[in-house]
C-alpha atoms as a PDB file:
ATOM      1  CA  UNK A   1      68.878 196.321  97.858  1.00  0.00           C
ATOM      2  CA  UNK A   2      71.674 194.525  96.789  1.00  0.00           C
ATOM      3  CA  UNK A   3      73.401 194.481  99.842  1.00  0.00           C
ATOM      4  CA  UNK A   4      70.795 192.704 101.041  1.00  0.00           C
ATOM      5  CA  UNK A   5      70.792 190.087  98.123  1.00  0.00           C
ATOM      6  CA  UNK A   6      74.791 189.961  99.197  1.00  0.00           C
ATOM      7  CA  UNK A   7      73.857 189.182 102.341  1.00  0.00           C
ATOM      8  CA  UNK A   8      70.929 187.031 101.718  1.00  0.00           C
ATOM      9  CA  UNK A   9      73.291 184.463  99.325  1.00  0.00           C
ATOM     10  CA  UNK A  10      76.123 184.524 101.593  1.00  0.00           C
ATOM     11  CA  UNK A  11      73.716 183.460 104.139  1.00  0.00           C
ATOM     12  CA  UNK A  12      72.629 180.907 101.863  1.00  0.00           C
ATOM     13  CA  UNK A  13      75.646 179.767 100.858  1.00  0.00           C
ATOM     14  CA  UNK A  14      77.276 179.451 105.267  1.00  0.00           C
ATOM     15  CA  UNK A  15      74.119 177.046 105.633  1.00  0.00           C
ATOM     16  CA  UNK A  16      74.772 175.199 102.751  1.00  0.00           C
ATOM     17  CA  UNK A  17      77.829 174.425 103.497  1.00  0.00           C
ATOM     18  CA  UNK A  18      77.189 173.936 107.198  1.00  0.00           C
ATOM     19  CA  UNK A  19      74.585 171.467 106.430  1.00  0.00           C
ATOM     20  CA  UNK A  20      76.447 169.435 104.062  1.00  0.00           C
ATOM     21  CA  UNK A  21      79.290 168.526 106.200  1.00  0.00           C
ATOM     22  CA  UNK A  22      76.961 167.681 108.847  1.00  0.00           C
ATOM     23  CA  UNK A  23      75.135 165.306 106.686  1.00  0.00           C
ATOM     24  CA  UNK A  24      78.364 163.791 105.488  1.00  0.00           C
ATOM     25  CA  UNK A  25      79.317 163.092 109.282  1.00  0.00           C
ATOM     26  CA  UNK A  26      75.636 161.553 109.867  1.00  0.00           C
ATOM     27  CA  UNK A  27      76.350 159.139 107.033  1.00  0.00           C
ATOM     28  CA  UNK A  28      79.231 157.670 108.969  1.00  0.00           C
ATOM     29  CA  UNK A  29      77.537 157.769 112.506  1.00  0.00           C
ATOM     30  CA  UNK A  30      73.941 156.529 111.173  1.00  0.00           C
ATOM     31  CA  UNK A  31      75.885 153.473 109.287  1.00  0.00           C
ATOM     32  CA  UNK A  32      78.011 152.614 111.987  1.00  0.00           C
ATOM     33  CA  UNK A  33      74.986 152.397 114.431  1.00  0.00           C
ATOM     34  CA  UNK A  34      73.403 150.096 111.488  1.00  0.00           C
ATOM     35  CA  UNK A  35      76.399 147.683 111.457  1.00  0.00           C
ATOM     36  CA  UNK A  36      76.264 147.540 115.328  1.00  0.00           C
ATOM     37  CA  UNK A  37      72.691 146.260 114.803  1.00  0.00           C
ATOM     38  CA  UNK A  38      73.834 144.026 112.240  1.00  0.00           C
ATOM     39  CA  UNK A  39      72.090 145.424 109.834  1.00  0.00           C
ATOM     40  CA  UNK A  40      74.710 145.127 106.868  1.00  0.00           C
ATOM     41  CA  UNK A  41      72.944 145.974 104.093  1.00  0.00           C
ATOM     42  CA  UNK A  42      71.767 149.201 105.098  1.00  0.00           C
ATOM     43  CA  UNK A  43      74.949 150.157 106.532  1.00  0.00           C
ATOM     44  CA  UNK A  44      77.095 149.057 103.534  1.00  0.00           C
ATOM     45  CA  UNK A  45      74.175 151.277 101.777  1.00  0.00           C
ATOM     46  CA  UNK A  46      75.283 154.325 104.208  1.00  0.00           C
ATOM     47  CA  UNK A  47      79.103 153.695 103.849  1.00  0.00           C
ATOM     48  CA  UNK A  48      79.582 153.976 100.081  1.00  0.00           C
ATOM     49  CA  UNK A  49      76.883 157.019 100.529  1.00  0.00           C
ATOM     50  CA  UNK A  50      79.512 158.707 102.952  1.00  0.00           C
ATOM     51  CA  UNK A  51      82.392 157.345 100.396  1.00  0.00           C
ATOM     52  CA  UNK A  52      80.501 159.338  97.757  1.00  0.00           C
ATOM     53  CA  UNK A  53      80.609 162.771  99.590  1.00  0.00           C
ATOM     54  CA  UNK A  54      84.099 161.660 101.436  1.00  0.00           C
ATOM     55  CA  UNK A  55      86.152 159.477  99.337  1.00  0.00           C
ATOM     56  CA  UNK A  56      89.419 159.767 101.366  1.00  0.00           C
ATOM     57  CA  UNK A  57      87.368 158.339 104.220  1.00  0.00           C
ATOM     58  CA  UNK A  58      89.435 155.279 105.211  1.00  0.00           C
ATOM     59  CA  UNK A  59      86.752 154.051 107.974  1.00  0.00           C
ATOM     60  CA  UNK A  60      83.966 153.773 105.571  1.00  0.00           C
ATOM     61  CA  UNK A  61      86.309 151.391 103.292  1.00  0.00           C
ATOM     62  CA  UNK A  62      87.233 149.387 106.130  1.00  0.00           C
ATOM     63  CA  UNK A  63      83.465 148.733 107.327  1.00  0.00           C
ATOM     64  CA  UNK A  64      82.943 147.955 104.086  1.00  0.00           C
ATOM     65  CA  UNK A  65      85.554 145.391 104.047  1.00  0.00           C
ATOM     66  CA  UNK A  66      84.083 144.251 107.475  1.00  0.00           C
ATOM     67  CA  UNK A  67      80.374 143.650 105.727  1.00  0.00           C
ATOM     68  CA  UNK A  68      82.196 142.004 102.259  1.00  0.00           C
ATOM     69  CA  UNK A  69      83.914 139.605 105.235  1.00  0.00           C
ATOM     70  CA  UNK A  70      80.629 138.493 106.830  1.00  0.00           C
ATOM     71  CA  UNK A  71      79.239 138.023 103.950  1.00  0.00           C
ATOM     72  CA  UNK A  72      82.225 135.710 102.713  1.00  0.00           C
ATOM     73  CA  UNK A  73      82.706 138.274  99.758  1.00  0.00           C
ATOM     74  CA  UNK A  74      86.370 137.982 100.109  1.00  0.00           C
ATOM     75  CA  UNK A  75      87.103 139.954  96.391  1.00  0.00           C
ATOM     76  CA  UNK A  76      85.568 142.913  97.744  1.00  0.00           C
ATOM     77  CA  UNK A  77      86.638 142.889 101.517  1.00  0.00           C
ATOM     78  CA  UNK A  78      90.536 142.793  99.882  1.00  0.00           C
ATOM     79  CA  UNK A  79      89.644 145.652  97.603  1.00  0.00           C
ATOM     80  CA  UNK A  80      88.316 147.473 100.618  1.00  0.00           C
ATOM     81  CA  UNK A  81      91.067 147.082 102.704  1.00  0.00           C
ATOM     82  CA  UNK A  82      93.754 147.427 100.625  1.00  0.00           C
ATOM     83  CA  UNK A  83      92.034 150.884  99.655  1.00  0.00           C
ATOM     84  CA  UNK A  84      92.230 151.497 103.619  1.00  0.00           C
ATOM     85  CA  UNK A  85      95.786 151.224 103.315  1.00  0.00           C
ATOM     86  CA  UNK A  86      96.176 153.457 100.079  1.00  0.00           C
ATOM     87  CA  UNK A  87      94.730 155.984 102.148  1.00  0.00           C
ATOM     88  CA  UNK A  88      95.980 154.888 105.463  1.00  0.00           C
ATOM     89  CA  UNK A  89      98.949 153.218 105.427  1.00  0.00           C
ATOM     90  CA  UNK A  90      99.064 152.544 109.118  1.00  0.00           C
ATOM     91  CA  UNK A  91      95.590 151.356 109.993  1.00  0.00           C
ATOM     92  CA  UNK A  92      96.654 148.120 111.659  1.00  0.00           C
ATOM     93  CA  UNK A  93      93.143 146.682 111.444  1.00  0.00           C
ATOM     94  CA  UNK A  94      93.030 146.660 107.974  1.00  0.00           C
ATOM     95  CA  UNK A  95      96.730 145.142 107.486  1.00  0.00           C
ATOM     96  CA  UNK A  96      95.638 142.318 110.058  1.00  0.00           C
ATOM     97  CA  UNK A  97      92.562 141.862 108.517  1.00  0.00           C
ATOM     98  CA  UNK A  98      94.813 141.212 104.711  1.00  0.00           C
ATOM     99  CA  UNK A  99      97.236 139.258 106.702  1.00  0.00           C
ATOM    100  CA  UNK A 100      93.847 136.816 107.380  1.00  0.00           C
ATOM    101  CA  UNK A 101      93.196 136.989 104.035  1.00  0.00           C
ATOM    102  CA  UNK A 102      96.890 136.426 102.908  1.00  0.00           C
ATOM    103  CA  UNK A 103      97.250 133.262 105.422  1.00  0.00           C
ATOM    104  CA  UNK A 104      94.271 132.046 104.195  1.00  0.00           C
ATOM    105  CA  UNK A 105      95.573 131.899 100.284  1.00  0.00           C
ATOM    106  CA  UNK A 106      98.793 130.913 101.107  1.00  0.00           C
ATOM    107  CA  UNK A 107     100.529 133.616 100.434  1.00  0.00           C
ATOM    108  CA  UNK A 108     103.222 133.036 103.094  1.00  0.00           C
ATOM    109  CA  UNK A 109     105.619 135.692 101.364  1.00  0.00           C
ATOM    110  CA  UNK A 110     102.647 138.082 101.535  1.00  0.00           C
ATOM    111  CA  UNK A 111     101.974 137.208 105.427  1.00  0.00           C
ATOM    112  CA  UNK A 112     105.280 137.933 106.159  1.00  0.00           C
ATOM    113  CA  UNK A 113     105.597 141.369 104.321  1.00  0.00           C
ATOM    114  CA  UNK A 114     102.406 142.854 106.080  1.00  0.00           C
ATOM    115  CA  UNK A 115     103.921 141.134 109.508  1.00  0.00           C
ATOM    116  CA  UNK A 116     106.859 143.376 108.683  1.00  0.00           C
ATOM    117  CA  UNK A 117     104.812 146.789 108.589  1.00  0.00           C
ATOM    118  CA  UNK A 118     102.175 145.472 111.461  1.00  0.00           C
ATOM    119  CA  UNK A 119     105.033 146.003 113.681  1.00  0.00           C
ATOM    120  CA  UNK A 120     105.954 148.908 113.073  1.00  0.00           C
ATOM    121  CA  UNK A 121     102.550 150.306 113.152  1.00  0.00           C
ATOM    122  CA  UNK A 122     100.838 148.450 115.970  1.00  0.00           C
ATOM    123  CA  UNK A 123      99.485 150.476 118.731  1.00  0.00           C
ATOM    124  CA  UNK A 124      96.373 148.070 120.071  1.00  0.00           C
ATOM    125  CA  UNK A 125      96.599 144.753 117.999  1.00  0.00           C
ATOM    126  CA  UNK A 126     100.170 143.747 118.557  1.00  0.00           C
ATOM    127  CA  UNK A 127      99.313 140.423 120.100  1.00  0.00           C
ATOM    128  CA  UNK A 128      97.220 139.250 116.668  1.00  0.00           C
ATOM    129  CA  UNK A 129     100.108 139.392 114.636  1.00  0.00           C
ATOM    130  CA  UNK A 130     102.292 136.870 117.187  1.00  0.00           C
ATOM    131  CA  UNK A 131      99.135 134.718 116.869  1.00  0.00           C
ATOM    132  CA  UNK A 132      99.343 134.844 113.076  1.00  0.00           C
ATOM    133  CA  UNK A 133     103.058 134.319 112.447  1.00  0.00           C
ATOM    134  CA  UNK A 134     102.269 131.026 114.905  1.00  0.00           C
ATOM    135  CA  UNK A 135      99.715 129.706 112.452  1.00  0.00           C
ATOM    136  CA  UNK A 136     101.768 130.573 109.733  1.00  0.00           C
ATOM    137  CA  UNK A 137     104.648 128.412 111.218  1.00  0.00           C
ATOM    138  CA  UNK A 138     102.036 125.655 111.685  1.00  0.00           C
ATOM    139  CA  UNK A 139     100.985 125.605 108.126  1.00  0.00           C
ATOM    140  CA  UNK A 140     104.072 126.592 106.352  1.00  0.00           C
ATOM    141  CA  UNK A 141     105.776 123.850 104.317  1.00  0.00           C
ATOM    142  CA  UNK A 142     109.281 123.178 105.865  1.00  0.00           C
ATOM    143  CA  UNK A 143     112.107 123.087 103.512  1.00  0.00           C
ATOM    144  CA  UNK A 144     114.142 120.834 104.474  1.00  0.00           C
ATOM    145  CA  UNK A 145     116.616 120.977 100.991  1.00  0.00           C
ATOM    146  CA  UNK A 146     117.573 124.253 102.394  1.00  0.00           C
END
């Protein structure tokens, strides 16, 4: 008999565990199918659900970001990303995406800086920095007491 309740938790327990990873994964996958549909609010619902049970999840921070940025949040989109980097230091979406927000401010020193580690990280996105160092050259006040 209590072999059988041995059995009967452990059981318990394997499908517990299955079940909850698998959910955690279906967070991500049902939220990123709701952002493809443009359906933001439900998806930014999904992706701080998923952050909840995965909070090293650096995807789910840089959807968010994505959301906070078409909804012209831009507080939250640069919290987002910059936790994307804190957990993924390389994710050259996210450092583009902060080099946008940088250029934007006028932070030309910060531009620069993230330039510096976008090209040393880029794998896909390479071109997008070139085109951002060009605007930044553009807009850029020249010194010309130097």
């Amino acid at each position: 008999m209590n072999k059988i309740l041995k059995l009967i938790s452990l059981i318990a327990l394997i499908v517990s565990i299955y079940s909850n990873s698998f959910s955690k994964e279906n967070f991500f996958e049902e939220a990123i199918k709701l952002f493809e549909k443009e359906k933001f609010e439900d998806a930014r619902f999904l992706f701080e659900r998923n952050i909840v049970f995965n909070p090293k999840d650096a995807n789910s921070y840089l959807y968010l970001a994505k959301i906070y940025n078409l909804e012209e949040n831009q507080r939250k989109e640069e919290y987002n990303l910059e936790t994307t980097l804190l957990i993924d230091p390389q994710n050259e979406e996210a450092i583009l995406m902060l080099m946008e927000i940088a250029l934007e401010k006028s932070n030309y020193d910060k531009v620069k800086e993230l330039s510096d580690t976008f090209v040393q990280v880029c794998k896909k996105l390479c071109n997008e920095n070139n085109e951002i160092l060009e605007s930044l050259k553009n807009l850029e006040p020249s010194n010309e007491s130097w």
